[in-house]
PDB file of N, CA and C in Angstrom:
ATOM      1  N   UNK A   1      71.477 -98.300-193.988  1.00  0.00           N
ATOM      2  CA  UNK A   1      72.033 -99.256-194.937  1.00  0.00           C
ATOM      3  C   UNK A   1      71.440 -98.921-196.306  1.00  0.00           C
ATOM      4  N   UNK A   2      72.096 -99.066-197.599  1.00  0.00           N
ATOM      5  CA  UNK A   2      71.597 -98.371-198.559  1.00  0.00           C
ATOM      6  C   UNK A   2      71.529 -99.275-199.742  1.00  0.00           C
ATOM      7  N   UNK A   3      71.933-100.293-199.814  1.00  0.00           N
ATOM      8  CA  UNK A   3      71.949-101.232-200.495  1.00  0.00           C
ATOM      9  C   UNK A   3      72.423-102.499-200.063  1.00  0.00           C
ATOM     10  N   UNK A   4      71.762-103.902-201.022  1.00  0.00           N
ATOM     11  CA  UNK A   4      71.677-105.327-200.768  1.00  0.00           C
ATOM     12  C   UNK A   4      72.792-105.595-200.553  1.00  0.00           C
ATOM     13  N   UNK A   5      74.401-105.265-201.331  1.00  0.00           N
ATOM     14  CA  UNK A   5      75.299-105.564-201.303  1.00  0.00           C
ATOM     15  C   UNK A   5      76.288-105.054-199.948  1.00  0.00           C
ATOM     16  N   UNK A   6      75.766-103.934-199.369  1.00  0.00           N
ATOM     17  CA  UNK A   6      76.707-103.490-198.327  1.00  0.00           C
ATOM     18  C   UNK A   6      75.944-103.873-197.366  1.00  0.00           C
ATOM     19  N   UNK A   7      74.439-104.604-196.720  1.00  0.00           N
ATOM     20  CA  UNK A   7      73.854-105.268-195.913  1.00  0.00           C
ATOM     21  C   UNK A   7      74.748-106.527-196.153  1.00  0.00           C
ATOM     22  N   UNK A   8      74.685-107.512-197.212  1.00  0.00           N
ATOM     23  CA  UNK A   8      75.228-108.431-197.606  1.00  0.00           C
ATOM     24  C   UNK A   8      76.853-108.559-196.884  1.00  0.00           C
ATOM     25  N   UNK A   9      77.899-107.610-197.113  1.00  0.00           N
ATOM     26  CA  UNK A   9      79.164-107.522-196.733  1.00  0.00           C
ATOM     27  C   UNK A   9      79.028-107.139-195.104  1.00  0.00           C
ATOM     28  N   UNK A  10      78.091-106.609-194.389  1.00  0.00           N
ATOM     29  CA  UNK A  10      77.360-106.307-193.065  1.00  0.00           C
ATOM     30  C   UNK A  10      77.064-107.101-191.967  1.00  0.00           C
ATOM     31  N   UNK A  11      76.334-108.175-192.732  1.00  0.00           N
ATOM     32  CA  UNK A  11      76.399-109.349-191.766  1.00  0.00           C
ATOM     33  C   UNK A  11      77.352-110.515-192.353  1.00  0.00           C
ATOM     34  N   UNK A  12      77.936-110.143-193.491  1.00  0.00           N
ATOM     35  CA  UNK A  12      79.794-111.072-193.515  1.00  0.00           C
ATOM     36  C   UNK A  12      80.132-111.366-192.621  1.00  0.00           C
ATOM     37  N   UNK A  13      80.284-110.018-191.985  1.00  0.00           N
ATOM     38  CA  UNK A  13      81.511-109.525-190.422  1.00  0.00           C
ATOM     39  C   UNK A  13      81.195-110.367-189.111  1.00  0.00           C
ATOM     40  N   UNK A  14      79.684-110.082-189.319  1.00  0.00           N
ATOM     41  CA  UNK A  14      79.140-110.558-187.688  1.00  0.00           C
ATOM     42  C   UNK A  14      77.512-110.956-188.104  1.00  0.00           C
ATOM     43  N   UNK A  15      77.493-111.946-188.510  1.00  0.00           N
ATOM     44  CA  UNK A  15      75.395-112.596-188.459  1.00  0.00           C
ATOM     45  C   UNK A  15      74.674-112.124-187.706  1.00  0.00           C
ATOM     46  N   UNK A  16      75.005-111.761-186.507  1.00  0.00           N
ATOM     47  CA  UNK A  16      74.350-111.025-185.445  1.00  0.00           C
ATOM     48  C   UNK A  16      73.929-109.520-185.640  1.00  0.00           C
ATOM     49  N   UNK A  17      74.725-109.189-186.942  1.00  0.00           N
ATOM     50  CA  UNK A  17      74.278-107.677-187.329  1.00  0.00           C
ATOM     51  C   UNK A  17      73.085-107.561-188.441  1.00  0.00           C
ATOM     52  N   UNK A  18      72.058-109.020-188.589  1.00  0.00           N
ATOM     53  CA  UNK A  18      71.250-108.937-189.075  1.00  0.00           C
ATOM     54  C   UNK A  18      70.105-108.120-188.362  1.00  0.00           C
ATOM     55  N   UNK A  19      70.052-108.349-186.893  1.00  0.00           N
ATOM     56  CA  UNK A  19      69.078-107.296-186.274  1.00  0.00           C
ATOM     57  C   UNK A  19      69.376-106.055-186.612  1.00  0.00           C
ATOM     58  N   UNK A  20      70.446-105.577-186.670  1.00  0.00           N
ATOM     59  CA  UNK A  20      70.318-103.836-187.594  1.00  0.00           C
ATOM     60  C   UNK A  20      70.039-103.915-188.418  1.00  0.00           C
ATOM     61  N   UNK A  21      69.576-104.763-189.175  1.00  0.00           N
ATOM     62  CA  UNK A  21      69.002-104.249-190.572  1.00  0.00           C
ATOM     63  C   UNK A  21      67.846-104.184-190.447  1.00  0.00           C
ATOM     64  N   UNK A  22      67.161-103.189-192.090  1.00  0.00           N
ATOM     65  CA  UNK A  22      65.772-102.853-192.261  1.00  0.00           C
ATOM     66  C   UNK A  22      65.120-103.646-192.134  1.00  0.00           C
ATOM     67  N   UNK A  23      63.630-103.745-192.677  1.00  0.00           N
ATOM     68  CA  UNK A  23      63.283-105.460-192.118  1.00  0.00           C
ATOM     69  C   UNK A  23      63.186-106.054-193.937  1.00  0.00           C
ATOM     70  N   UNK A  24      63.407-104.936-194.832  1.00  0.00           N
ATOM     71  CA  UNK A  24      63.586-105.588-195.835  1.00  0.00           C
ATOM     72  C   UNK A  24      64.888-106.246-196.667  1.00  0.00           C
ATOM     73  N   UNK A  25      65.515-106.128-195.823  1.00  0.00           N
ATOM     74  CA  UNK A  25      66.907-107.141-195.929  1.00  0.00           C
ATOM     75  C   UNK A  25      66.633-108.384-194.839  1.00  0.00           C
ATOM     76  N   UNK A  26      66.147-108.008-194.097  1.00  0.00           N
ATOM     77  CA  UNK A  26      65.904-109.626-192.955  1.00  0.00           C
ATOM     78  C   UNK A  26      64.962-110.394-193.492  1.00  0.00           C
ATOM     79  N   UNK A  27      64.621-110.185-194.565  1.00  0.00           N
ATOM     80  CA  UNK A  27      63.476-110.964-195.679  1.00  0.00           C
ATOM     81  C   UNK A  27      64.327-111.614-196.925  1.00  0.00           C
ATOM     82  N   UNK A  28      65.402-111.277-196.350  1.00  0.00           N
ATOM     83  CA  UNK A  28      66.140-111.270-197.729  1.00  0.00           C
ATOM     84  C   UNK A  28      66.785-112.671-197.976  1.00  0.00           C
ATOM     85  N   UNK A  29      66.259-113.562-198.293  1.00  0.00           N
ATOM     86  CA  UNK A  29      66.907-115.196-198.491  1.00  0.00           C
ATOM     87  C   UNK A  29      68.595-114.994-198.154  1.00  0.00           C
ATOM     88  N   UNK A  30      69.355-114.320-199.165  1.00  0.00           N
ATOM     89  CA  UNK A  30      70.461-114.680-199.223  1.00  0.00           C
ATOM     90  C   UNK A  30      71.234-113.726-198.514  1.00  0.00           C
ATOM     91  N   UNK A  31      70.892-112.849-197.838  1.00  0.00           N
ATOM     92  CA  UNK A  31      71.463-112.178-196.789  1.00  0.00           C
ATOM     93  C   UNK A  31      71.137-112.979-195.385  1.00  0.00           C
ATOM     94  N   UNK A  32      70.057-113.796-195.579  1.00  0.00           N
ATOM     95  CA  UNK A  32      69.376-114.148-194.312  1.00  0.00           C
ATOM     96  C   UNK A  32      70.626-115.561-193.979  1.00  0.00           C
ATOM     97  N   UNK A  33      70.963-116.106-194.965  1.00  0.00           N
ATOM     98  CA  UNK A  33      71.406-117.038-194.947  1.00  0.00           C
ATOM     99  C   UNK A  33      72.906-117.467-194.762  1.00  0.00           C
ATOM    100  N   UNK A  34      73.565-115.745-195.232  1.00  0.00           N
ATOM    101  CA  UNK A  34      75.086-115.513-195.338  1.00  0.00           C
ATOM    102  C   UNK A  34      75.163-115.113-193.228  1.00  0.00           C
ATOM    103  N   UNK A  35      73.988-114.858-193.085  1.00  0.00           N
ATOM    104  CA  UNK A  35      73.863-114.322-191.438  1.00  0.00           C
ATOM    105  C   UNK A  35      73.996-115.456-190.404  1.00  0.00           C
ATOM    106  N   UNK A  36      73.272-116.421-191.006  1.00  0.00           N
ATOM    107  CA  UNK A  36      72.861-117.947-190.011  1.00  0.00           C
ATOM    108  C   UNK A  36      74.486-118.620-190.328  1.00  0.00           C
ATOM    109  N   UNK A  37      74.912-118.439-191.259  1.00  0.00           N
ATOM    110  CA  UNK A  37      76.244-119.237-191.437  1.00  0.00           C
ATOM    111  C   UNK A  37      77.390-118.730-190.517  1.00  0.00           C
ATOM    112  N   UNK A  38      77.174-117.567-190.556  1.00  0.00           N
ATOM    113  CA  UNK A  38      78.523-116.944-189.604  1.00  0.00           C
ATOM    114  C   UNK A  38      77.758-117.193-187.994  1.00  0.00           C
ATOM    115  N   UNK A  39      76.389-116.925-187.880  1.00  0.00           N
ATOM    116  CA  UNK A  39      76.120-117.163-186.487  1.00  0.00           C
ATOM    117  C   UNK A  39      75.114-117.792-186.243  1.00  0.00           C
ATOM    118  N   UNK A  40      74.545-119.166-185.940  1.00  0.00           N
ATOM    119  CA  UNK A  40      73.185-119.832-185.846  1.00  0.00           C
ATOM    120  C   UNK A  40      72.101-119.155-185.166  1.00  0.00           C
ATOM    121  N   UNK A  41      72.230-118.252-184.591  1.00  0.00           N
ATOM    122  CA  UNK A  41      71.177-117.812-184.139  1.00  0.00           C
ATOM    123  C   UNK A  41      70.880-116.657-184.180  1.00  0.00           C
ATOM    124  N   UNK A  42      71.459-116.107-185.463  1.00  0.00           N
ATOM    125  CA  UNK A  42      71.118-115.081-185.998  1.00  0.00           C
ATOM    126  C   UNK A  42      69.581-115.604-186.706  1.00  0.00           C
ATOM    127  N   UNK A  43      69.176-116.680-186.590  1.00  0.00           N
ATOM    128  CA  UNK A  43      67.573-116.753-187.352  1.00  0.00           C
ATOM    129  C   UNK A  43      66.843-116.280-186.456  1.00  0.00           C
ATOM    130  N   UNK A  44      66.690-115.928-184.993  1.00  0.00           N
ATOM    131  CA  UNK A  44      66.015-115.199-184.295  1.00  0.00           C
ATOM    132  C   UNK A  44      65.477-113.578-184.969  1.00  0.00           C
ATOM    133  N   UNK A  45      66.725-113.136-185.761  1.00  0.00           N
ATOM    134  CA  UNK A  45      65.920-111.873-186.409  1.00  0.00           C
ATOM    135  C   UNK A  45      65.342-111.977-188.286  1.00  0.00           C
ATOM    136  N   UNK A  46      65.909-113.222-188.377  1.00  0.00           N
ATOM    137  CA  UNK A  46      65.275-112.932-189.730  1.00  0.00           C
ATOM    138  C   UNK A  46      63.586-112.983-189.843  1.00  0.00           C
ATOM    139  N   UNK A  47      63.477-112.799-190.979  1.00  0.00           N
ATOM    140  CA  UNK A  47      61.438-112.333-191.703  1.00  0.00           C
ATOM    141  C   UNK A  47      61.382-113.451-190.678  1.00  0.00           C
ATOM    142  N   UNK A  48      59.902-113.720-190.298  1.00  0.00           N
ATOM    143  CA  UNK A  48      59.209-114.594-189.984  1.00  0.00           C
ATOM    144  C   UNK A  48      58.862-116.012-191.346  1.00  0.00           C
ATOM    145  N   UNK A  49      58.928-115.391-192.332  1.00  0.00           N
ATOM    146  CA  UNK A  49      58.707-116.536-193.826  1.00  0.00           C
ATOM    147  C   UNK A  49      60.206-117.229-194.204  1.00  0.00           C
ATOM    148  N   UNK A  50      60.948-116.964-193.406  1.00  0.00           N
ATOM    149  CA  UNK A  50      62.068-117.087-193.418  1.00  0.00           C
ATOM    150  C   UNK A  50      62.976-118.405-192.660  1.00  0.00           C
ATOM    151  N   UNK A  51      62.148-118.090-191.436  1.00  0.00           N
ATOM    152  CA  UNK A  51      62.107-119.310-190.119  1.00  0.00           C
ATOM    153  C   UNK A  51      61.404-120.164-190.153  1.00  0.00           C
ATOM    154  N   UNK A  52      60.765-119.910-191.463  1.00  0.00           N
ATOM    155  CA  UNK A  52      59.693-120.989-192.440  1.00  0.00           C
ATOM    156  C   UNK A  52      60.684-121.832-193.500  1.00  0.00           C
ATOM    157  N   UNK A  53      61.713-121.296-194.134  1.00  0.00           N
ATOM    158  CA  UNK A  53      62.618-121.521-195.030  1.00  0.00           C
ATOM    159  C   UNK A  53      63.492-122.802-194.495  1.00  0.00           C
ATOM    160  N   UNK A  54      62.381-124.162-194.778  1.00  0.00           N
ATOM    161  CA  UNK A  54      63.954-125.344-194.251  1.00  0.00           C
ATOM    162  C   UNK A  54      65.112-125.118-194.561  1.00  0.00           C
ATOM    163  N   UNK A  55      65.769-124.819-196.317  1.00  0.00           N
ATOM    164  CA  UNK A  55      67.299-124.279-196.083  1.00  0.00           C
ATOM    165  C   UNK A  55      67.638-123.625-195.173  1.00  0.00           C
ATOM    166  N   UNK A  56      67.146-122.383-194.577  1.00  0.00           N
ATOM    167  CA  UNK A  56      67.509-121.649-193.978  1.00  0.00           C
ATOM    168  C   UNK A  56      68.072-122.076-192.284  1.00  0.00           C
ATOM    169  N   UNK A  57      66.645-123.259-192.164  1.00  0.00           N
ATOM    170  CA  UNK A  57      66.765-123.244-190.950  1.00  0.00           C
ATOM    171  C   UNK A  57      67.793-124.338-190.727  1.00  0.00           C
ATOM    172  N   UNK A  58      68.255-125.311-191.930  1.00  0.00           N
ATOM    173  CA  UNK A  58      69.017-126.612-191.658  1.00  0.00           C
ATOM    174  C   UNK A  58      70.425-125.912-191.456  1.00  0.00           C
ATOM    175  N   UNK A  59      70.750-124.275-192.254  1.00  0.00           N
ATOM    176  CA  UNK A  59      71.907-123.829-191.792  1.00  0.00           C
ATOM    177  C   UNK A  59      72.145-123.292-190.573  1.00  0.00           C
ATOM    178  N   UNK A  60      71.138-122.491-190.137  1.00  0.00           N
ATOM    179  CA  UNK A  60      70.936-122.202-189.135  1.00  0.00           C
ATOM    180  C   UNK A  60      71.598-123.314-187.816  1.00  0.00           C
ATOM    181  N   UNK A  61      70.782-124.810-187.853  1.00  0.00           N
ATOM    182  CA  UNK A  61      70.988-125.144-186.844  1.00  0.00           C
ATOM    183  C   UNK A  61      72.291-126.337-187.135  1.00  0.00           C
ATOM    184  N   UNK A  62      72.528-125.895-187.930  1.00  0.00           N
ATOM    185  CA  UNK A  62      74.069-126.688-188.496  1.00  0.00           C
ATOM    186  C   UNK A  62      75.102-125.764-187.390  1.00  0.00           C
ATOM    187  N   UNK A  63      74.923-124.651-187.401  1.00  0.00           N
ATOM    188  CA  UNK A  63      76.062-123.596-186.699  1.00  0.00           C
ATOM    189  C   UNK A  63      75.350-123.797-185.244  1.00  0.00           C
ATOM    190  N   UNK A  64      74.387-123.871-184.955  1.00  0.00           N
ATOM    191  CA  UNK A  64      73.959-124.187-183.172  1.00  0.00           C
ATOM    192  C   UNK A  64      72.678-124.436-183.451  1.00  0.00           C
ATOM    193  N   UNK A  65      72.987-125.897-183.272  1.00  0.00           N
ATOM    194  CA  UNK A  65      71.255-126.632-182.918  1.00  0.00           C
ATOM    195  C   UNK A  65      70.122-125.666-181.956  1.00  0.00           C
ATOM    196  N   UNK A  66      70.527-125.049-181.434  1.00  0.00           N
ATOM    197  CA  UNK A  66      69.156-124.588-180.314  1.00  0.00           C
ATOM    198  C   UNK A  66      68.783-123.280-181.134  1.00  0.00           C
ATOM    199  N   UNK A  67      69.207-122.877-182.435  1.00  0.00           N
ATOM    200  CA  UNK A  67      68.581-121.848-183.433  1.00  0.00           C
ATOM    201  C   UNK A  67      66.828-122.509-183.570  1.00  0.00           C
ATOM    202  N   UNK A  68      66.819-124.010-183.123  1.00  0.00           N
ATOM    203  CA  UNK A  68      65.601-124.843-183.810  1.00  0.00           C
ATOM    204  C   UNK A  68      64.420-123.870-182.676  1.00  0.00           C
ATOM    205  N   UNK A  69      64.514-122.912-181.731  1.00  0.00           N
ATOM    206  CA  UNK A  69      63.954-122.565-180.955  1.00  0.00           C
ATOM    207  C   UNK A  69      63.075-121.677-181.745  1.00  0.00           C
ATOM    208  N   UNK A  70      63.712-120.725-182.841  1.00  0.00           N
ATOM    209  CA  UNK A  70      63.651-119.688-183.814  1.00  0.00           C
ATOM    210  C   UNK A  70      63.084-120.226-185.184  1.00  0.00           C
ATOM    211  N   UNK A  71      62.661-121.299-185.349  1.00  0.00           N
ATOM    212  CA  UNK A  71      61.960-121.942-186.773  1.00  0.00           C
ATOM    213  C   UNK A  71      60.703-122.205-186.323  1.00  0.00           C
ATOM    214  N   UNK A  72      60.225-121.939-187.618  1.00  0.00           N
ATOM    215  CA  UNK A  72      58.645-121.943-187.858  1.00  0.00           C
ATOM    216  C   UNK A  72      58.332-123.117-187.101  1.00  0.00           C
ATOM    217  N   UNK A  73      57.216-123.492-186.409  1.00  0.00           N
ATOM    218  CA  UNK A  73      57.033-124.553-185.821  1.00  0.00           C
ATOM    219  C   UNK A  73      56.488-126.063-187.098  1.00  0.00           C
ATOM    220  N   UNK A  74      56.328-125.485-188.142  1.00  0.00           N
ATOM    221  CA  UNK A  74      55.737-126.216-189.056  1.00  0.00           C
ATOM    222  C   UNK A  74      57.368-126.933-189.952  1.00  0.00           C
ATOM    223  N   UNK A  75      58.189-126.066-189.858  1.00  0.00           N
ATOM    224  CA  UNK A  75      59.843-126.490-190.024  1.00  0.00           C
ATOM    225  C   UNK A  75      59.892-127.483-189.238  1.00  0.00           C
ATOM    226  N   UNK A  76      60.340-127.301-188.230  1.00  0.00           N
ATOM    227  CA  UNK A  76      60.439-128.891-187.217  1.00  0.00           C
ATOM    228  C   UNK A  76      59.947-129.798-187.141  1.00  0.00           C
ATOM    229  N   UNK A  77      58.435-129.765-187.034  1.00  0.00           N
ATOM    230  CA  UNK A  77      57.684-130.394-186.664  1.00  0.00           C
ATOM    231  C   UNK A  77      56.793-131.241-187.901  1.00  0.00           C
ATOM    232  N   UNK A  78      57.054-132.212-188.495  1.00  0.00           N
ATOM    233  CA  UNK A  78      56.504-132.526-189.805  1.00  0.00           C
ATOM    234  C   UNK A  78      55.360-133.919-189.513  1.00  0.00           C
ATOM    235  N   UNK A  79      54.613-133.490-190.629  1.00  0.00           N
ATOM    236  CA  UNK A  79      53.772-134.801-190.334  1.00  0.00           C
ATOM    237  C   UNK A  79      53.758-136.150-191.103  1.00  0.00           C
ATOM    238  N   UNK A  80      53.566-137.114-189.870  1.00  0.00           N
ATOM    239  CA  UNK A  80      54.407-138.459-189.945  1.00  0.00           C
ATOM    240  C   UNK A  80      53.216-139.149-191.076  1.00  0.00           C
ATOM    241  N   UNK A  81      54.302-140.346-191.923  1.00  0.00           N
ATOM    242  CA  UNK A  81      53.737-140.468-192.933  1.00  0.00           C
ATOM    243  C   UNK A  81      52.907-141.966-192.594  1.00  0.00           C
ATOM    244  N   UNK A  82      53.065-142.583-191.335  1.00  0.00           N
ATOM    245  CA  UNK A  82      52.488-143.543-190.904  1.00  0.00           C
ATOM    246  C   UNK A  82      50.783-143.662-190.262  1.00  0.00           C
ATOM    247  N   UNK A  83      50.722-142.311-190.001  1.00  0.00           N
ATOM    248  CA  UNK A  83      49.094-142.226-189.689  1.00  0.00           C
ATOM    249  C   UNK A  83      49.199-141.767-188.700  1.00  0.00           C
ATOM    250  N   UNK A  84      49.976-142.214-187.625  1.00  0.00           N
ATOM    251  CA  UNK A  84      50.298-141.796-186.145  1.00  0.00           C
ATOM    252  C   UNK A  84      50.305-140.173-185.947  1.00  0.00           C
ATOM    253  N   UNK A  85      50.267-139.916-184.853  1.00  0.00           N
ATOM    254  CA  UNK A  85      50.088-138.365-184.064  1.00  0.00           C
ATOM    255  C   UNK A  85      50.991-138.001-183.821  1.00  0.00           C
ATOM    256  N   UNK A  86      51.875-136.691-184.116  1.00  0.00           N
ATOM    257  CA  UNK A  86      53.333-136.266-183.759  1.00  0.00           C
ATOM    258  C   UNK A  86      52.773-136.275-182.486  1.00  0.00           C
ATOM    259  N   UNK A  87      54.479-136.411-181.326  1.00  0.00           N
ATOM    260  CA  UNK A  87      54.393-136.216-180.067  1.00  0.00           C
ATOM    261  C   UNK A  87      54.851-134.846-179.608  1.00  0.00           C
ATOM    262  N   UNK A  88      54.696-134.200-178.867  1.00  0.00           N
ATOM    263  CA  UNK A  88      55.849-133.038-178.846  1.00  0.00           C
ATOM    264  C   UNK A  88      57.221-133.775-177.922  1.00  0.00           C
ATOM    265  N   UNK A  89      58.505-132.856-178.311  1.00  0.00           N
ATOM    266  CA  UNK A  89      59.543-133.321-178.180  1.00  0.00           C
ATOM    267  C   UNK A  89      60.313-132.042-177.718  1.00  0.00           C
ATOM    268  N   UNK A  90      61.328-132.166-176.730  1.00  0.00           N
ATOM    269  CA  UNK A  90      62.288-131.203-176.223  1.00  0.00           C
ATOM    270  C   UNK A  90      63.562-131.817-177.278  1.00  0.00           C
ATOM    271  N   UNK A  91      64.101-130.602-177.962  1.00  0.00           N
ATOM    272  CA  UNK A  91      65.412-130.433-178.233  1.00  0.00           C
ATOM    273  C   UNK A  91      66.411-130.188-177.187  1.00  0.00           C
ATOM    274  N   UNK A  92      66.202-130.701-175.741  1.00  0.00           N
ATOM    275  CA  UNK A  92      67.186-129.765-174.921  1.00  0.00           C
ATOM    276  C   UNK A  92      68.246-131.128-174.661  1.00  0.00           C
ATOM    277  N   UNK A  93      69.773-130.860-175.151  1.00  0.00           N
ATOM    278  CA  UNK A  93      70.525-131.891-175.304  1.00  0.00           C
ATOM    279  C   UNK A  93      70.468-132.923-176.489  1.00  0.00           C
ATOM    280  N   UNK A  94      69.661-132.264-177.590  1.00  0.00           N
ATOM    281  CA  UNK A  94      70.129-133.293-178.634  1.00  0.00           C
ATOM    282  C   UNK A  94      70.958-132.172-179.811  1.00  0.00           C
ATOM    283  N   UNK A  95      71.667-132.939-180.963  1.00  0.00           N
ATOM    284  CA  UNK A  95      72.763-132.106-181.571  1.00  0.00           C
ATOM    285  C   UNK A  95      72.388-133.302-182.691  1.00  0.00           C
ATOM    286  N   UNK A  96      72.840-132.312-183.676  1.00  0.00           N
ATOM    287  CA  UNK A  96      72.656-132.504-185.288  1.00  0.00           C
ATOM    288  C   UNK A  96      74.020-133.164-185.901  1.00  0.00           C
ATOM    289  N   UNK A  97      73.743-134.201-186.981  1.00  0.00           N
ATOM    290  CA  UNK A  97      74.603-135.288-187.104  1.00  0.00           C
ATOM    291  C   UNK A  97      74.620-135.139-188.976  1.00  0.00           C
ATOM    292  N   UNK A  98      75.539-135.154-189.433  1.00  0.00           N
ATOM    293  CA  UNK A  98      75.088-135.029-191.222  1.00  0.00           C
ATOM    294  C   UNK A  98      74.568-137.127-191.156  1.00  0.00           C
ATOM    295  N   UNK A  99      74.337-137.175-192.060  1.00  0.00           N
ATOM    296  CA  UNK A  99      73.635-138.358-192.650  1.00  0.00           C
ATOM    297  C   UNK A  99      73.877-138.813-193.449  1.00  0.00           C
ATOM    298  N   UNK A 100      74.107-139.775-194.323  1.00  0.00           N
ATOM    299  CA  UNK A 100      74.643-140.467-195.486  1.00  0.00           C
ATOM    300  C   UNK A 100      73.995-139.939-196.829  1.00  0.00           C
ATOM    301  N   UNK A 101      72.701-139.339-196.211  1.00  0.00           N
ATOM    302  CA  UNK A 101      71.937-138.562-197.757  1.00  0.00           C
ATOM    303  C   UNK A 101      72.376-137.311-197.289  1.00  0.00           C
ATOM    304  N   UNK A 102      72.746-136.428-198.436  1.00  0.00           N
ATOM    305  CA  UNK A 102      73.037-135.365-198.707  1.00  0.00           C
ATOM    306  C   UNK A 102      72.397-134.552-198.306  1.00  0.00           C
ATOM    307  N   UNK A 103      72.453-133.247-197.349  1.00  0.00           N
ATOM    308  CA  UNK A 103      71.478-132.500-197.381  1.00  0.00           C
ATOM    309  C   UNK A 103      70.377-132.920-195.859  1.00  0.00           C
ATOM    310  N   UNK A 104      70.731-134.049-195.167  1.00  0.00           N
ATOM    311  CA  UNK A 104      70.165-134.569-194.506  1.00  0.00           C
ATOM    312  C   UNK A 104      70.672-134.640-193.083  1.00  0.00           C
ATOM    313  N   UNK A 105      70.157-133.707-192.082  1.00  0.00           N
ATOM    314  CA  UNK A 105      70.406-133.968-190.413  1.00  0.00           C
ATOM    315  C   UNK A 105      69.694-134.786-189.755  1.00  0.00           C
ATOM    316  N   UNK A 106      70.566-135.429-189.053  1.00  0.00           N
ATOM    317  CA  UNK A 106      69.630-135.898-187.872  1.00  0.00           C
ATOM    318  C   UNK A 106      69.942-136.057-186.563  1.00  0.00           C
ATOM    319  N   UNK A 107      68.907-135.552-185.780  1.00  0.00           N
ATOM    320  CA  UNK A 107      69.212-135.426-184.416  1.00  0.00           C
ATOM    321  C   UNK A 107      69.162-136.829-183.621  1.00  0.00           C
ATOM    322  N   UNK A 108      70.518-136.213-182.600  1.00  0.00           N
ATOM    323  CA  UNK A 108      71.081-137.159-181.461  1.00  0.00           C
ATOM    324  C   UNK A 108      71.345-137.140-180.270  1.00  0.00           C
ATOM    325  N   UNK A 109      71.699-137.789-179.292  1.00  0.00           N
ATOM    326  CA  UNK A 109      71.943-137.204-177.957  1.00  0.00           C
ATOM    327  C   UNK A 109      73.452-137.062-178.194  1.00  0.00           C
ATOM    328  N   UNK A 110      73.999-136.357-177.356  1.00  0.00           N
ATOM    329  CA  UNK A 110      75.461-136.072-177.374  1.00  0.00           C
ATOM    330  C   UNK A 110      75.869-134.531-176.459  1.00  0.00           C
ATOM    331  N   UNK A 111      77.287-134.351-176.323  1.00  0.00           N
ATOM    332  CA  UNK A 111      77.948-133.356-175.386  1.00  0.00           C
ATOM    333  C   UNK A 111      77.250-132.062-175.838  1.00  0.00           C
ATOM    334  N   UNK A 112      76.485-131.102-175.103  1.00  0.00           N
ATOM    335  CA  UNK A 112      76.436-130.211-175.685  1.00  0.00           C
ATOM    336  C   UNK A 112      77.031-129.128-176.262  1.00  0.00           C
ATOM    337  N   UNK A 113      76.207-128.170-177.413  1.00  0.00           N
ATOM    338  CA  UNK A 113      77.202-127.520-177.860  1.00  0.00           C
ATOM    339  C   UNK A 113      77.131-125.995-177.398  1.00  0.00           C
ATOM    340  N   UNK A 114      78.264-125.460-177.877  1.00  0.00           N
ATOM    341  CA  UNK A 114      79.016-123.902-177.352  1.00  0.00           C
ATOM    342  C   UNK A 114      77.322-123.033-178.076  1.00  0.00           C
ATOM    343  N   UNK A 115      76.719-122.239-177.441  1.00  0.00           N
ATOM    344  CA  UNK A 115      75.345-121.454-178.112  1.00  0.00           C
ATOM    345  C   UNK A 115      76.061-119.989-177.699  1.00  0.00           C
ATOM    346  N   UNK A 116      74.521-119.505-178.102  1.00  0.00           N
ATOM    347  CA  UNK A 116      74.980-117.702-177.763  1.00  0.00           C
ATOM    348  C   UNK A 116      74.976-117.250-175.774  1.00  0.00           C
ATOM    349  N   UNK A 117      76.179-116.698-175.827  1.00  0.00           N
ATOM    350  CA  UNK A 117      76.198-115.746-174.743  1.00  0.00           C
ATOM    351  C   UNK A 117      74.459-116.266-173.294  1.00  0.00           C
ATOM    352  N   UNK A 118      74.534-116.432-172.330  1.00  0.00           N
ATOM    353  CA  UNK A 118      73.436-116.216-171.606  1.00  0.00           C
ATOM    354  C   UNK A 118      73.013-114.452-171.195  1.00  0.00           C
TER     355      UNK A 118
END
């Protein structure tokens, strides 16, 4: 691959063709992000600082909630502003809902959704 723009038009086609790339395009915010849109779980190959990137990851799991497998654990997992101790929590069967604030998911129980291939 020889440049940003033909990586860029690369994973257009298929998000999943972010694993062929160098690893300095899988670092790449806005390639990383044109990748998660066409396929949610294309965040499995992006940078590691990347799966750190809440935008990244709210698109990510906008296209298939179980991408949340592939985010930084510090992405998910935030600390509560009440004093209390996060619990750990299974995502298995909950699905992402937009919210009345902009910009804002929140998870629910509901039918599950279509993911990648087993």
């Amino acid at each position: 691959m020889n440049g940003r723009e033909e990586a860029l038009k690369y994973v257009r086609q298929d998000g999943l063709r972010l694993k062929d790339l160098p690893p300095e395009f899988r670092a790449d915010r806005t390639i990383v992000l044109e990748a998660v849109r066409q396929v949610g779980w294309a965040l499995e190959f992006a940078d590691a600082e990347l799966r750190g990137d809440r935008a990244v990851v709210l698109e990510s799991v906008r296209n298939f909630g179980g991408a949340l497998r592939w985010a930084a654990e510090d992405t998910v997992c935030q600390r509560p502003t009440s004093g209390t101790r996060p619990s750990r929590t299974s995502f298995r069967g909950l699905r992402l809902a937009e919210t009345s604030e902009p910009g804002v998911l929140q998870l629910g129980r509901g039918p599950p959704r279509a993911g990648p291939p087993s």
